[in-house]
PDB file of N, CA and C in Angstrom:
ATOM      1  N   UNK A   1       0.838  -1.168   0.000  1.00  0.00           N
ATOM      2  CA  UNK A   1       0.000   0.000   0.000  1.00  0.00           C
ATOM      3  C   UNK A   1       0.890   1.240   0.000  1.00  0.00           C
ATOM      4  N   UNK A   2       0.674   2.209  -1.060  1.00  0.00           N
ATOM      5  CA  UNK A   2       1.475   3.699  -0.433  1.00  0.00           C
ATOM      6  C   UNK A   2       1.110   4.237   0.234  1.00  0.00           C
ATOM      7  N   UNK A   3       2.345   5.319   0.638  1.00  0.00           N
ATOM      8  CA  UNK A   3       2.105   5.966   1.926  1.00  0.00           C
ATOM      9  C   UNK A   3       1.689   6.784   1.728  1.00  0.00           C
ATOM     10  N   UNK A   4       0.990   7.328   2.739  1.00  0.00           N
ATOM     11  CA  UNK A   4      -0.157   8.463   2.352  1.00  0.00           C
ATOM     12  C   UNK A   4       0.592   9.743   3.189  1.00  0.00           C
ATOM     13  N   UNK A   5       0.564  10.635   2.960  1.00  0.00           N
ATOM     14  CA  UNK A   5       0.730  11.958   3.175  1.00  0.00           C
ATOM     15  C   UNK A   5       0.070  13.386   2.951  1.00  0.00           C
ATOM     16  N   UNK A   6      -0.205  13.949   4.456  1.00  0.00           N
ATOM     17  CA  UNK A   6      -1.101  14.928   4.209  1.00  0.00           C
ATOM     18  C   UNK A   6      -0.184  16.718   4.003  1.00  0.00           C
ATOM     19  N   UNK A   7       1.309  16.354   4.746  1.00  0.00           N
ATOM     20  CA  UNK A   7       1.688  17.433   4.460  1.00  0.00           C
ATOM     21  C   UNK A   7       2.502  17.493   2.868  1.00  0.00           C
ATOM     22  N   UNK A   8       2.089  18.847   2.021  1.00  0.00           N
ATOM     23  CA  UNK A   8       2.706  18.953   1.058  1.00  0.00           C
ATOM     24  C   UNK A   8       3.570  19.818   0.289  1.00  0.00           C
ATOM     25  N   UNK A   9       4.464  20.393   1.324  1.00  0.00           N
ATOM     26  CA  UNK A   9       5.388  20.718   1.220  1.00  0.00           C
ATOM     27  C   UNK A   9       6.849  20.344   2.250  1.00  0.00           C
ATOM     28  N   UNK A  10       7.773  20.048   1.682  1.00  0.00           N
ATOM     29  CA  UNK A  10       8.222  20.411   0.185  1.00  0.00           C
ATOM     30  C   UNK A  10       8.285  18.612  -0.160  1.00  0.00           C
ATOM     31  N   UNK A  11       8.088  18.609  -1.489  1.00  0.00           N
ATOM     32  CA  UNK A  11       8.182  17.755  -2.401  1.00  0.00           C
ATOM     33  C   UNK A  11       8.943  16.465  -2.451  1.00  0.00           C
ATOM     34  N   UNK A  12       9.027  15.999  -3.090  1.00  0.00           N
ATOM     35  CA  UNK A  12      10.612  15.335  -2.747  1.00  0.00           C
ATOM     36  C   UNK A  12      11.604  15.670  -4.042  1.00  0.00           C
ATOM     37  N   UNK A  13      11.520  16.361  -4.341  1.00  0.00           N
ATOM     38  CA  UNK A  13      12.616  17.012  -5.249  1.00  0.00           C
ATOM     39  C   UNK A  13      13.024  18.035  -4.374  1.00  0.00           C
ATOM     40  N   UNK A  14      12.444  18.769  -3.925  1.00  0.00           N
ATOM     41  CA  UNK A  14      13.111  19.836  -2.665  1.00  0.00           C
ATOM     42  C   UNK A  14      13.619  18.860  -1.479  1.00  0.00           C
ATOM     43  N   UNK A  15      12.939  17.585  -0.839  1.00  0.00           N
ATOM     44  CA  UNK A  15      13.552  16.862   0.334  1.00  0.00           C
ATOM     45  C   UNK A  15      15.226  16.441  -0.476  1.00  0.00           C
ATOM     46  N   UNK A  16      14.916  15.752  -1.538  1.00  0.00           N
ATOM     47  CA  UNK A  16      16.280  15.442  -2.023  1.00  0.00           C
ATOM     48  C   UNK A  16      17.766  16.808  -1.902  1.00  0.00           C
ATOM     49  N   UNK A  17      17.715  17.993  -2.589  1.00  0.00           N
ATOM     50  CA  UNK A  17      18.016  18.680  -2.384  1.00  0.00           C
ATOM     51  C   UNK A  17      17.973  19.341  -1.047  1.00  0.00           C
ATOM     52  N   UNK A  18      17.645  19.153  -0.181  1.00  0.00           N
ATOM     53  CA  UNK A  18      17.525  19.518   1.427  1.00  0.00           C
ATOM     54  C   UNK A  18      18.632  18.607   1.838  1.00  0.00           C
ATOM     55  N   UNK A  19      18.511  17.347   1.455  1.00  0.00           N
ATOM     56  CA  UNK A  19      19.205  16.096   2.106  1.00  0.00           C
ATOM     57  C   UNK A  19      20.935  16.380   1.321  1.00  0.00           C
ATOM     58  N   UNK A  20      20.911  17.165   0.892  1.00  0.00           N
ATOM     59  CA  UNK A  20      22.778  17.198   0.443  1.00  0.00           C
ATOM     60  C   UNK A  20      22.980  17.985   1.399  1.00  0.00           C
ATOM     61  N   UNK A  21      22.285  18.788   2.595  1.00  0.00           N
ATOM     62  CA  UNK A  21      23.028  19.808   3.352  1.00  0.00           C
ATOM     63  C   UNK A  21      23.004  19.316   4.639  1.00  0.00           C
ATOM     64  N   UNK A  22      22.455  17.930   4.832  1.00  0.00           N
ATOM     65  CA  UNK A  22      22.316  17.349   6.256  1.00  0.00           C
ATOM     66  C   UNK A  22      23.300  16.080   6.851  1.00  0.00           C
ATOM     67  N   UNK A  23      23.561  15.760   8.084  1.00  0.00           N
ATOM     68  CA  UNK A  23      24.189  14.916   8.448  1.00  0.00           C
ATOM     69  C   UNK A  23      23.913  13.707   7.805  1.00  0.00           C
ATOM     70  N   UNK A  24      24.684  12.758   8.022  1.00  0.00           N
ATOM     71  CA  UNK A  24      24.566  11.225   7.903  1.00  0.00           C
ATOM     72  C   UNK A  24      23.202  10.437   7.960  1.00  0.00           C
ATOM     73  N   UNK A  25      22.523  10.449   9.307  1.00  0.00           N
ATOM     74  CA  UNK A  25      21.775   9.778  10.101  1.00  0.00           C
ATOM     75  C   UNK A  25      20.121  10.915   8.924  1.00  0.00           C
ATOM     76  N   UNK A  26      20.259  12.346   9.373  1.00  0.00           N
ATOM     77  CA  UNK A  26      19.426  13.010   8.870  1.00  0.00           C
ATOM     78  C   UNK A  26      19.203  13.069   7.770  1.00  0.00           C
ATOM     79  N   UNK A  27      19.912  12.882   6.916  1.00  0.00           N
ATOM     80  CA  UNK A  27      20.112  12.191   5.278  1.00  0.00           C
ATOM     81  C   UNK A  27      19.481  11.516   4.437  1.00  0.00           C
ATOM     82  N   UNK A  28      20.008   9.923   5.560  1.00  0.00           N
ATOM     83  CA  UNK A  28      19.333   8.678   5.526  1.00  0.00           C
ATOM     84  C   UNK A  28      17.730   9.321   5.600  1.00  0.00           C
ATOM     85  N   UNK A  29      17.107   9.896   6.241  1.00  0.00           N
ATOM     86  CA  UNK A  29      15.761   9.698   7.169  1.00  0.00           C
ATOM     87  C   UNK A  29      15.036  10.886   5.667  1.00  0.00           C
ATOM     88  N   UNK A  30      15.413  11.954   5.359  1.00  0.00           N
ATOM     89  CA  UNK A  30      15.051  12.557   4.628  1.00  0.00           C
ATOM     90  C   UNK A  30      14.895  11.937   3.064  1.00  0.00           C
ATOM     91  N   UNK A  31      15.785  11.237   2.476  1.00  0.00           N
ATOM     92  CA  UNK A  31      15.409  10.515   1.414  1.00  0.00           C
ATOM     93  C   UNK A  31      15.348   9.312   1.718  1.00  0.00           C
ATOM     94  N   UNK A  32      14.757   8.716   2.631  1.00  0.00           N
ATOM     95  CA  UNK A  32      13.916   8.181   2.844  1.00  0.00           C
ATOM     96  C   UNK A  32      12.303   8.298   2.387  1.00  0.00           C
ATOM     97  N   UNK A  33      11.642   9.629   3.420  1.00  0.00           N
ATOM     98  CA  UNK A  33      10.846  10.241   2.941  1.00  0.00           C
ATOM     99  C   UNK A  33      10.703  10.603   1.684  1.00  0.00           C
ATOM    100  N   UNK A  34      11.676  11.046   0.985  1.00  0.00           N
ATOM    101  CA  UNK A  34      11.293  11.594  -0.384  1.00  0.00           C
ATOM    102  C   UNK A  34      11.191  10.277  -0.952  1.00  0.00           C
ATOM    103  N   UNK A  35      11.242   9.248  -0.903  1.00  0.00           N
ATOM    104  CA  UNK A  35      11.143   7.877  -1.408  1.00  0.00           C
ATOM    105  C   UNK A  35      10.170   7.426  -1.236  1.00  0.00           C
ATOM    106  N   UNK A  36       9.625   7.967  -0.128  1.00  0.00           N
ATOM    107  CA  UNK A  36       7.944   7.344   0.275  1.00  0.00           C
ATOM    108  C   UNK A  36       6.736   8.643  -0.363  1.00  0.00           C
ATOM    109  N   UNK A  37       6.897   9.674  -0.609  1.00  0.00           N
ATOM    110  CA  UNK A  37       6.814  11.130  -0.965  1.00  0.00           C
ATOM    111  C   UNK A  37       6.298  10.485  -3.156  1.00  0.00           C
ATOM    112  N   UNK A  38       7.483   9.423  -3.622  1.00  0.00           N
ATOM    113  CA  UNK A  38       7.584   9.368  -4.709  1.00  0.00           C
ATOM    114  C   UNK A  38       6.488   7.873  -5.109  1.00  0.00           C
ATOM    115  N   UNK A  39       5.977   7.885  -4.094  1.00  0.00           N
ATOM    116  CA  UNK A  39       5.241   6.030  -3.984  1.00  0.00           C
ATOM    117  C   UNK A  39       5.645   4.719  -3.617  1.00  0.00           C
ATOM    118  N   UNK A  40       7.148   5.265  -3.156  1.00  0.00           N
ATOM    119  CA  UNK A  40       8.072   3.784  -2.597  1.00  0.00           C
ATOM    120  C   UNK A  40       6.640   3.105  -1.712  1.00  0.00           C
ATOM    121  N   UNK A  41       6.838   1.605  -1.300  1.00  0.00           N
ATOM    122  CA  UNK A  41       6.483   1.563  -0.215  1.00  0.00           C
ATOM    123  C   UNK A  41       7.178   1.502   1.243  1.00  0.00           C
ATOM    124  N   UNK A  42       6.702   1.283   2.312  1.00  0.00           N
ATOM    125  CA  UNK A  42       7.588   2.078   4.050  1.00  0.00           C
ATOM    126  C   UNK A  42       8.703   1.000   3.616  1.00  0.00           C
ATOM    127  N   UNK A  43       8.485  -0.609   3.216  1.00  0.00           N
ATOM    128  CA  UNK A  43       9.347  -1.564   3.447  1.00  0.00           C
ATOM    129  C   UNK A  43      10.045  -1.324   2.172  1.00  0.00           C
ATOM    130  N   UNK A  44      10.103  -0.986   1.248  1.00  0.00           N
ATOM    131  CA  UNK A  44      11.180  -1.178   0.393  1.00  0.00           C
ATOM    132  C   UNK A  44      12.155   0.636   0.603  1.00  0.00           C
ATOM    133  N   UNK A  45      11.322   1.521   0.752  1.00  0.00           N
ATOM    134  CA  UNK A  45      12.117   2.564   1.233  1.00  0.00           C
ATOM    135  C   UNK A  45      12.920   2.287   2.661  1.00  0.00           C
ATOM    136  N   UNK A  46      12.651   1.876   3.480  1.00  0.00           N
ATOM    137  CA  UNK A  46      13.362   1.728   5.036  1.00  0.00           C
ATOM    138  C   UNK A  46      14.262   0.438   4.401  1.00  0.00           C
ATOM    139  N   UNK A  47      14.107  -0.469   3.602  1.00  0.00           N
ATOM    140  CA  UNK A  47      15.314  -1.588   3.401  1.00  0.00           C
ATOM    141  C   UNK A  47      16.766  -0.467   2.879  1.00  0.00           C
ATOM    142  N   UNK A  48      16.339   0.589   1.487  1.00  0.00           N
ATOM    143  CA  UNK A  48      16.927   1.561   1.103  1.00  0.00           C
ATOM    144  C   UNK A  48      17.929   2.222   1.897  1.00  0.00           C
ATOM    145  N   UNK A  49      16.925   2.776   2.712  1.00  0.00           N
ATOM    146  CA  UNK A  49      18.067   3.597   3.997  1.00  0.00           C
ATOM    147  C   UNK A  49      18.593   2.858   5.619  1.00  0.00           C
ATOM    148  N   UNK A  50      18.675   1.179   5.227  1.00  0.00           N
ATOM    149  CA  UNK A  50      19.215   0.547   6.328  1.00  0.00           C
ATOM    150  C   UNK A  50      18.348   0.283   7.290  1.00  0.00           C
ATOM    151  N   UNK A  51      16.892   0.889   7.108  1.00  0.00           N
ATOM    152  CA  UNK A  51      16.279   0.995   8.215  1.00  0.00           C
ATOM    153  C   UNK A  51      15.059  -0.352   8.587  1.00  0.00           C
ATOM    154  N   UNK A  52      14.534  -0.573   9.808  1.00  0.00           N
ATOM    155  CA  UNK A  52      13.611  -1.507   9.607  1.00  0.00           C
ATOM    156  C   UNK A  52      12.153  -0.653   9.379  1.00  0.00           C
ATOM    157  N   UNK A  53      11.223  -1.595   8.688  1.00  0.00           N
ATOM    158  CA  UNK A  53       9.867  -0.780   8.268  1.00  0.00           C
ATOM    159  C   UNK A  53       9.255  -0.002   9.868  1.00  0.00           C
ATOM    160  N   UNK A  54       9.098  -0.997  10.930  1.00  0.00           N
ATOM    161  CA  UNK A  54       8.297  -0.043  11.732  1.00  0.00           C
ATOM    162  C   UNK A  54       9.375   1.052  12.104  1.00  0.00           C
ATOM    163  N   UNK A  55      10.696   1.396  12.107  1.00  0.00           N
ATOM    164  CA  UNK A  55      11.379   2.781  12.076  1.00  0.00           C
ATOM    165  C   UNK A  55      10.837   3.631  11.067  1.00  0.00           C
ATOM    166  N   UNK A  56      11.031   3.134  10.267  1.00  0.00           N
ATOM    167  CA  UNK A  56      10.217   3.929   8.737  1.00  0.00           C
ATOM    168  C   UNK A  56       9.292   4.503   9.165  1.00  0.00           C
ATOM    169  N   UNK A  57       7.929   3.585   9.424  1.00  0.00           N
ATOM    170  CA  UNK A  57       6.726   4.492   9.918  1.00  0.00           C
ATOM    171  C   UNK A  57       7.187   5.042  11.008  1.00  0.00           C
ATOM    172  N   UNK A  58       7.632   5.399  12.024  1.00  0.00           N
ATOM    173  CA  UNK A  58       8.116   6.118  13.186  1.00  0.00           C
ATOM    174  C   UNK A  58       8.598   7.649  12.489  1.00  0.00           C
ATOM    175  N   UNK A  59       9.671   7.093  11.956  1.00  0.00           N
ATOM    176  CA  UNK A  59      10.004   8.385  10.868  1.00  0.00           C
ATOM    177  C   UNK A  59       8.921   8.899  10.053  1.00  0.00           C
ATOM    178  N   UNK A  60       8.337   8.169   9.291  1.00  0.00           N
ATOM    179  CA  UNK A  60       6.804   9.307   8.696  1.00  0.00           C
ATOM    180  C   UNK A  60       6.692   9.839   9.299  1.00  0.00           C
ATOM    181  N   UNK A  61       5.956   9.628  10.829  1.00  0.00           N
ATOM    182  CA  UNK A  61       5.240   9.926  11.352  1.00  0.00           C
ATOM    183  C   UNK A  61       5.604  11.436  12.196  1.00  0.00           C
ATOM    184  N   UNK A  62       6.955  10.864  12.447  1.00  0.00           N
ATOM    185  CA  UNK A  62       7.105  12.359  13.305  1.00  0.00           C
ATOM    186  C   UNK A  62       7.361  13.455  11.950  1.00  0.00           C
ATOM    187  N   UNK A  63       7.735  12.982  10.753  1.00  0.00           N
ATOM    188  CA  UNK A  63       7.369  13.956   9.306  1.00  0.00           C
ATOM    189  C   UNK A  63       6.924  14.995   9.249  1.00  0.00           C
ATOM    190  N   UNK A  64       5.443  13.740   9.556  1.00  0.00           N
ATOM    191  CA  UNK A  64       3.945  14.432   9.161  1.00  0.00           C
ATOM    192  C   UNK A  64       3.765  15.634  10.273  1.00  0.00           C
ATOM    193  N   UNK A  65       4.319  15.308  11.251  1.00  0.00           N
ATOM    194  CA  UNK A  65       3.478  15.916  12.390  1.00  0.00           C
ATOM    195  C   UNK A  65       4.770  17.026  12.944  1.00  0.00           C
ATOM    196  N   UNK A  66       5.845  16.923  12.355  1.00  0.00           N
ATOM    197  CA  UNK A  66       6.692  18.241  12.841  1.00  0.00           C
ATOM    198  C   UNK A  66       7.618  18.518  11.488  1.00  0.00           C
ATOM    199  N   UNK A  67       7.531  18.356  10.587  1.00  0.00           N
ATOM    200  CA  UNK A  67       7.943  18.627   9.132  1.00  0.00           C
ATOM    201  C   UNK A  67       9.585  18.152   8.868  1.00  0.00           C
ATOM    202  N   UNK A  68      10.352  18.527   8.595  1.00  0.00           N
ATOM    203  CA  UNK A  68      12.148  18.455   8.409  1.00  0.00           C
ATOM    204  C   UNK A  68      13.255  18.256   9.901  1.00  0.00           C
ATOM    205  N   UNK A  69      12.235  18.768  10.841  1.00  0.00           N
ATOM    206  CA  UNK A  69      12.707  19.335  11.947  1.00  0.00           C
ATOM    207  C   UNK A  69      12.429  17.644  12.759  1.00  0.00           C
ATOM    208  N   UNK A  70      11.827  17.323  12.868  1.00  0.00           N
ATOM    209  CA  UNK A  70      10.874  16.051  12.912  1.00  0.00           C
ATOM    210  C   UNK A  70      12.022  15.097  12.938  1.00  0.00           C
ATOM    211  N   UNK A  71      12.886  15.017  11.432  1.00  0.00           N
ATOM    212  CA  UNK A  71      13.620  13.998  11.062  1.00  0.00           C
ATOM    213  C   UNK A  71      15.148  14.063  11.938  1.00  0.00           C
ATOM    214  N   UNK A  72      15.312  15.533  12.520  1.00  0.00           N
ATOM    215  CA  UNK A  72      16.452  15.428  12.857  1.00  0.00           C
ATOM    216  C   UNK A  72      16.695  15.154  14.919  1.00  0.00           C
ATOM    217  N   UNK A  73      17.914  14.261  15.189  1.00  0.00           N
ATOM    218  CA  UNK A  73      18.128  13.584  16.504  1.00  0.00           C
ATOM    219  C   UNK A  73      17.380  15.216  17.606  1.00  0.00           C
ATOM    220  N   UNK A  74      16.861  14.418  18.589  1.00  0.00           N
ATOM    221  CA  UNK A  74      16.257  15.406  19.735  1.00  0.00           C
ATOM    222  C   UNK A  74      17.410  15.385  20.846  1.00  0.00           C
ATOM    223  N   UNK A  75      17.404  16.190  21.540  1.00  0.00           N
ATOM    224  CA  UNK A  75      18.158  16.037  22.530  1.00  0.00           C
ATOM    225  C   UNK A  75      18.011  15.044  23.430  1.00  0.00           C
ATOM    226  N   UNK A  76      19.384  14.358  24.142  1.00  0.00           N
ATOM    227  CA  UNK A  76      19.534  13.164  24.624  1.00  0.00           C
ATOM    228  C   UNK A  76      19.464  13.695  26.241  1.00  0.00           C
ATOM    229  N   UNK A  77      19.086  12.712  27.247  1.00  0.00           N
ATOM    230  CA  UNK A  77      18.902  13.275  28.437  1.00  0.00           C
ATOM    231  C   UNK A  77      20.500  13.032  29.064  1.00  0.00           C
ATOM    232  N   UNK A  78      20.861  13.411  29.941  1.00  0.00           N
ATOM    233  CA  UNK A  78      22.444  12.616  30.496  1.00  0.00           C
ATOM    234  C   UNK A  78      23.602  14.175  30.597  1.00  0.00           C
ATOM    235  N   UNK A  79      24.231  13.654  30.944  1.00  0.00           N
ATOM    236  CA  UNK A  79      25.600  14.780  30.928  1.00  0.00           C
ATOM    237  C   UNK A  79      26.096  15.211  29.896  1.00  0.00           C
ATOM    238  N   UNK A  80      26.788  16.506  29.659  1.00  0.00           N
ATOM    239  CA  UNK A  80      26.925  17.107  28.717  1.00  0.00           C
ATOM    240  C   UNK A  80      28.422  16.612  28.215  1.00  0.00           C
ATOM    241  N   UNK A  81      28.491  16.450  27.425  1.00  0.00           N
ATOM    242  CA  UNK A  81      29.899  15.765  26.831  1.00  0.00           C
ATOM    243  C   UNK A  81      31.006  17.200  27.061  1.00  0.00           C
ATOM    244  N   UNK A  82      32.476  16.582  27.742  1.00  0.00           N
ATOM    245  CA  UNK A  82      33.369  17.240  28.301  1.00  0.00           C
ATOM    246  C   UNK A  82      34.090  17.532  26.914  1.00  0.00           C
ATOM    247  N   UNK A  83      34.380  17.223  25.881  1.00  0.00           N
ATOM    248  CA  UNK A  83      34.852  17.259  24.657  1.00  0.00           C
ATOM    249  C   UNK A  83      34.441  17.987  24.109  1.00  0.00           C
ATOM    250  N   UNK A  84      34.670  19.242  23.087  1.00  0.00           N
ATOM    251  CA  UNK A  84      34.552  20.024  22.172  1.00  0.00           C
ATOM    252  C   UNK A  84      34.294  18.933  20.808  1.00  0.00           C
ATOM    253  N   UNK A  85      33.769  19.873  20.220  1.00  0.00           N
ATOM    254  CA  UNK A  85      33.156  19.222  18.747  1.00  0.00           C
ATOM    255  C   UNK A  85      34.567  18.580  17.905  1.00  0.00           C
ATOM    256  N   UNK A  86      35.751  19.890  18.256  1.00  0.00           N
ATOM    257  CA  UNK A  86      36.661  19.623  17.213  1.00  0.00           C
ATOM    258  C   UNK A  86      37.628  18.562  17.812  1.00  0.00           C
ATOM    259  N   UNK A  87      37.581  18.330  18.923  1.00  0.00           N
ATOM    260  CA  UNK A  87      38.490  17.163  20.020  1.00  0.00           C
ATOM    261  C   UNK A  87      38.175  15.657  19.592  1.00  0.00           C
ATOM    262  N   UNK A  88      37.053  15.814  19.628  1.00  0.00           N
ATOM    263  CA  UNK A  88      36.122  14.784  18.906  1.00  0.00           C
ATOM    264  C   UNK A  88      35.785  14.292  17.664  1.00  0.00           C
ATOM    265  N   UNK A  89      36.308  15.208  16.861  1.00  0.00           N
ATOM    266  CA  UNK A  89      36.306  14.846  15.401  1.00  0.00           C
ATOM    267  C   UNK A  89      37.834  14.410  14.932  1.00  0.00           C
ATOM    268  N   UNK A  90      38.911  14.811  16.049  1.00  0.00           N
ATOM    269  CA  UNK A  90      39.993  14.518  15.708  1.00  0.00           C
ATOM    270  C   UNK A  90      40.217  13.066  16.499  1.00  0.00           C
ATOM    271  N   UNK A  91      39.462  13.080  17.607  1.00  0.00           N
ATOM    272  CA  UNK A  91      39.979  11.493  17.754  1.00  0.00           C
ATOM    273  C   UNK A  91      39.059   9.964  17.091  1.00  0.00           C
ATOM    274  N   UNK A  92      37.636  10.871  16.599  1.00  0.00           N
ATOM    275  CA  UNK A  92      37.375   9.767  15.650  1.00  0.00           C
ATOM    276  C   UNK A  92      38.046   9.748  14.289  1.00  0.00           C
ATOM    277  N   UNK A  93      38.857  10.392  14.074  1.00  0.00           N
ATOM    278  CA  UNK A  93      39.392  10.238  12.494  1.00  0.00           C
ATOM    279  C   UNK A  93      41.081   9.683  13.105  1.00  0.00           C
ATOM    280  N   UNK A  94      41.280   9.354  14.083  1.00  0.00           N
ATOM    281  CA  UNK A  94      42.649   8.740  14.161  1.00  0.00           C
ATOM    282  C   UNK A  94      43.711  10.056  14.581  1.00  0.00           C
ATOM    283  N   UNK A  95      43.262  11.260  14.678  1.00  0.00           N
ATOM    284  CA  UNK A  95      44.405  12.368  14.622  1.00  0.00           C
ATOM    285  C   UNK A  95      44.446  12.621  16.312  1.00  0.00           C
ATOM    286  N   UNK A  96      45.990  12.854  16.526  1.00  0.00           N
ATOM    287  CA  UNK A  96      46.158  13.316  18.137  1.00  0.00           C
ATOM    288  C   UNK A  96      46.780  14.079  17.745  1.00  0.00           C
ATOM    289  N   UNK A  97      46.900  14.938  18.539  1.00  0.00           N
ATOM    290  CA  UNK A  97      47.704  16.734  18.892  1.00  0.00           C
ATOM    291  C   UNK A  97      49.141  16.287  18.369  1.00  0.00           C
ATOM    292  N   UNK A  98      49.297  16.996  17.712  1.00  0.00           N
ATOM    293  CA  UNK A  98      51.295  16.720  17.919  1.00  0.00           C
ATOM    294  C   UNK A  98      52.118  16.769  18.740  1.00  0.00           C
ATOM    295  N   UNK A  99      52.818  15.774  19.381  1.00  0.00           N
ATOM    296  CA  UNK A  99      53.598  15.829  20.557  1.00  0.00           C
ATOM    297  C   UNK A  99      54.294  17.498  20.849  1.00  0.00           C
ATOM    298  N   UNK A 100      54.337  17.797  22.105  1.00  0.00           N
ATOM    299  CA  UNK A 100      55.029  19.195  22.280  1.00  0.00           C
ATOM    300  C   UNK A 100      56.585  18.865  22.003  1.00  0.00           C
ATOM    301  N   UNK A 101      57.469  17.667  22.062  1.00  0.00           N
ATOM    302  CA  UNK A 101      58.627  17.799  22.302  1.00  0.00           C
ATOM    303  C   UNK A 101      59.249  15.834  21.519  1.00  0.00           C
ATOM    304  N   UNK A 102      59.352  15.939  20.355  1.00  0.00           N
ATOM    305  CA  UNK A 102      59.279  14.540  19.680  1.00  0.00           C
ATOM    306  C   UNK A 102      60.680  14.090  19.725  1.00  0.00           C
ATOM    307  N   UNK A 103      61.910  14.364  20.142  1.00  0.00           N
ATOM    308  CA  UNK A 103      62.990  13.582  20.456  1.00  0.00           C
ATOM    309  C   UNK A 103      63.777  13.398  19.988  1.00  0.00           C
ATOM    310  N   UNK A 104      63.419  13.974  18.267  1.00  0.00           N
ATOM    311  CA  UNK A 104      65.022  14.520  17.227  1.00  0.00           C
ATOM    312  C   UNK A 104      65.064  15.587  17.107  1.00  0.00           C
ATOM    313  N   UNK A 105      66.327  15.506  16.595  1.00  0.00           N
ATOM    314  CA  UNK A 105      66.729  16.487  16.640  1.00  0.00           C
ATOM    315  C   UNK A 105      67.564  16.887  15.195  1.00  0.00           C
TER     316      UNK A 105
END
């Protein structure tokens, strides 16, 4: 069955183009939608973006009911991470500070 949708904007030619300016995770979830937007159905669009179907409908759903904004992570409850954004991007990519004092000379 397709998915039905009552909000109609934006399109999925605008979601597609939305989705080149978003994270990873938010990406996935947005053309997604524009996949379901185009007549996919939830299960062959959510196989698409890794996802399982009842995530899929989860994702419609908060779509429908809070638009773009909907698709992207909410705030997590817990402590605030002691790490800066850029501390963190350097130790998931393998990079550490350069030693102050490396031993040749």
């Amino acid at each position: 069955m397709p998915a039905y949708f009552f909000r109609s904007e934006p399109g999925a030619a605008e979601l597609r183009g939305l989705a080149r300016h978003e994270s990873g995770r938010v990406c996935q979830r947005v053309l997604m939608i524009a996949n379901l937007l185009e007549g996919m159905e939830h299960e062959e669009a959510a196989r698409l973006a890794g996802l399982s179907r009842s995530v899929a409908y989860e994702w419609h759903n908060r779509y429908e009911e809070e638009g773009i904004e909907g698709l992207r992570d909410r705030p997590r409850p817990g402590r605030q991470p002691r790490v800066d954004a850029v501390t963190s991007a350097r130790s998931r990519n393998g990079l550490s500070p350069a030693p102050s004092c490396s031993g040749m000379g």
